[in-house]
N, C-alpha and C. Protein backbone atom coordinates (compact mmCIF):
# COMPACT_ATOMS: atom_id res chain seq x y z
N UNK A 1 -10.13 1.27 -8.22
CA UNK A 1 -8.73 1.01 -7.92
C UNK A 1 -8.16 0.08 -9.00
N UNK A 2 -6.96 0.91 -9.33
CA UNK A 2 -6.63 -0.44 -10.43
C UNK A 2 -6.08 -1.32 -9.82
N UNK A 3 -5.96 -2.51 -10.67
CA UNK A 3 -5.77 -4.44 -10.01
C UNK A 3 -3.75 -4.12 -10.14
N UNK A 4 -3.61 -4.20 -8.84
CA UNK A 4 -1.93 -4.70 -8.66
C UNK A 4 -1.26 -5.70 -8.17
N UNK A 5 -0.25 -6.13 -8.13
CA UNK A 5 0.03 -7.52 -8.48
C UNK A 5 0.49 -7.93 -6.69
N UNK A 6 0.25 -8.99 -6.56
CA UNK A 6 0.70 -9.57 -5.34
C UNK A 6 1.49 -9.15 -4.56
N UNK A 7 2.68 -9.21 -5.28
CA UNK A 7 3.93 -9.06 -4.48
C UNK A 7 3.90 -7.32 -4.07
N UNK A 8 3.37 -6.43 -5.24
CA UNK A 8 2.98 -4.84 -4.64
C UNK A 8 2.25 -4.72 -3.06
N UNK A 9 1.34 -5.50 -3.22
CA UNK A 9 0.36 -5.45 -1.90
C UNK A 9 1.36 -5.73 -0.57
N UNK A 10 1.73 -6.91 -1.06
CA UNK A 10 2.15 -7.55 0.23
C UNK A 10 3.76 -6.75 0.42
N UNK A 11 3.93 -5.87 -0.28
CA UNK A 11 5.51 -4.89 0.06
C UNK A 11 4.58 -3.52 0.86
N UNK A 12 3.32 -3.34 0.23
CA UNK A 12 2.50 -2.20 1.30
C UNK A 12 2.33 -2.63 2.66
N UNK A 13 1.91 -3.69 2.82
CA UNK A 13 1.38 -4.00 4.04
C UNK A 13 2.70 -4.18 4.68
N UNK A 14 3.91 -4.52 4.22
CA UNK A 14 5.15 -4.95 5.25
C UNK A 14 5.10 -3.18 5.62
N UNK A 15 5.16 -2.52 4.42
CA UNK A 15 6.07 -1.60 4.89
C UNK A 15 5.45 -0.67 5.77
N UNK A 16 3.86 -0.95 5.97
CA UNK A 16 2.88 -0.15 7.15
C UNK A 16 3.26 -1.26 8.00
N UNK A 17 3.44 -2.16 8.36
CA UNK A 17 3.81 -2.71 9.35
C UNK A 17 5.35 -2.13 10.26
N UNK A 18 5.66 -1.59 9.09
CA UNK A 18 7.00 -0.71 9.93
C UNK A 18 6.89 0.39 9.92
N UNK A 19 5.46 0.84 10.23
CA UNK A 19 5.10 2.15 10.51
C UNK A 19 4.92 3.83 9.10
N UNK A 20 5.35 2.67 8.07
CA UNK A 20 5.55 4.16 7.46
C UNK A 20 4.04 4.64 6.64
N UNK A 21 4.65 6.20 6.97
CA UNK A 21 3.34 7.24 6.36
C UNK A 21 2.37 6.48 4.46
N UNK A 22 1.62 6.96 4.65
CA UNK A 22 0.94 6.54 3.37
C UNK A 22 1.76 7.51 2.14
N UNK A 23 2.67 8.72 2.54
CA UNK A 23 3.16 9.39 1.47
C UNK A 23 4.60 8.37 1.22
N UNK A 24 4.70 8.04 2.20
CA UNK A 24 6.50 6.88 1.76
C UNK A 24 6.28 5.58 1.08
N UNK A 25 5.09 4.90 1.79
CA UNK A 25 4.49 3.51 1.14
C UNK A 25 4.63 4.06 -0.33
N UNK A 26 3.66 4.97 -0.75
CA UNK A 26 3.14 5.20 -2.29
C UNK A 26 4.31 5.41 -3.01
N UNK A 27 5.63 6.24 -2.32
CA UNK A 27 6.97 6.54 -3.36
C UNK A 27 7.10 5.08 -3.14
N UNK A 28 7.91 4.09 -2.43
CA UNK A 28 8.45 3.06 -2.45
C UNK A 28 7.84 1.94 -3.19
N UNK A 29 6.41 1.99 -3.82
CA UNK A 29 5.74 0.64 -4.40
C UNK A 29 5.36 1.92 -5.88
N UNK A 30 5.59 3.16 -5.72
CA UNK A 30 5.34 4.27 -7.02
C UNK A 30 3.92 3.88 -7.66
N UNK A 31 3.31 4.23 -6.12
CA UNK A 31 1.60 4.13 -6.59
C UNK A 31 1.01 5.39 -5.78
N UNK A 32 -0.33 5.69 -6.02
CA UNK A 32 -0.34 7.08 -5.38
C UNK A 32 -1.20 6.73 -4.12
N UNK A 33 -0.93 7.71 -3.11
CA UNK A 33 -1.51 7.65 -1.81
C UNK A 33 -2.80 6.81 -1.41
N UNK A 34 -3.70 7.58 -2.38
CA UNK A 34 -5.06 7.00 -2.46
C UNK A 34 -5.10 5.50 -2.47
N UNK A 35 -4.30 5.02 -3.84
CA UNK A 35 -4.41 3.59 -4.27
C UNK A 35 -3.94 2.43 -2.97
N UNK A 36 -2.82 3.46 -2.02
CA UNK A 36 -2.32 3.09 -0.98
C UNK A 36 -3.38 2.73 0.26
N UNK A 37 -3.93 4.01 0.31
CA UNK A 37 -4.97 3.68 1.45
C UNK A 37 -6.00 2.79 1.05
N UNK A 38 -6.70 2.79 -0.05
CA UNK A 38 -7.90 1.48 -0.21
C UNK A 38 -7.34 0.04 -0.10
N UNK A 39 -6.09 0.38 -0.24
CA UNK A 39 -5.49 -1.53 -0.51
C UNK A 39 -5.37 -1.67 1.21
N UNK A 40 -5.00 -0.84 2.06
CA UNK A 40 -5.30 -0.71 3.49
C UNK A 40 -5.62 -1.23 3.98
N UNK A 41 -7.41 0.07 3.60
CA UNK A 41 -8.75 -0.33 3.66
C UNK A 41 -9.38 -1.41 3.72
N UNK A 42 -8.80 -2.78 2.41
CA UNK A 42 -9.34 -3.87 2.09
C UNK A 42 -8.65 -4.74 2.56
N UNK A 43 -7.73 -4.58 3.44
CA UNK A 43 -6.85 -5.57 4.13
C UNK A 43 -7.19 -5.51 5.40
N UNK A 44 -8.15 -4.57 5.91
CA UNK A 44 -8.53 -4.61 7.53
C UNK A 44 -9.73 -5.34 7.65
N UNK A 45 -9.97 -5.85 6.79
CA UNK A 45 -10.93 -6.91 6.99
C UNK A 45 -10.67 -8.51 6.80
């Protein structure tokens, strides 16, 4: 996974906090799905 910057992460996690799909997160931070779900992944712990 490539290394992204703070403020990216923490705009993923708001914006799954308001429910949205992993295909809307990835347009809105313009990272791809995948990169979306591991940063997820590493936040459920």
């Amino acid at each position: 996974m490539r290394c992204l910057d703070t403020m990216k992460v923490t705009e993923i996690l708001r914006l799954r906090e308001m429910e949205l799909n992993l295909r809307d997160i990835a347009s809105a931070v313009d990272c791809s799905k995948t990169t979306v779900g591991e940063i997820l992944n590493r936040c459920k712990d």
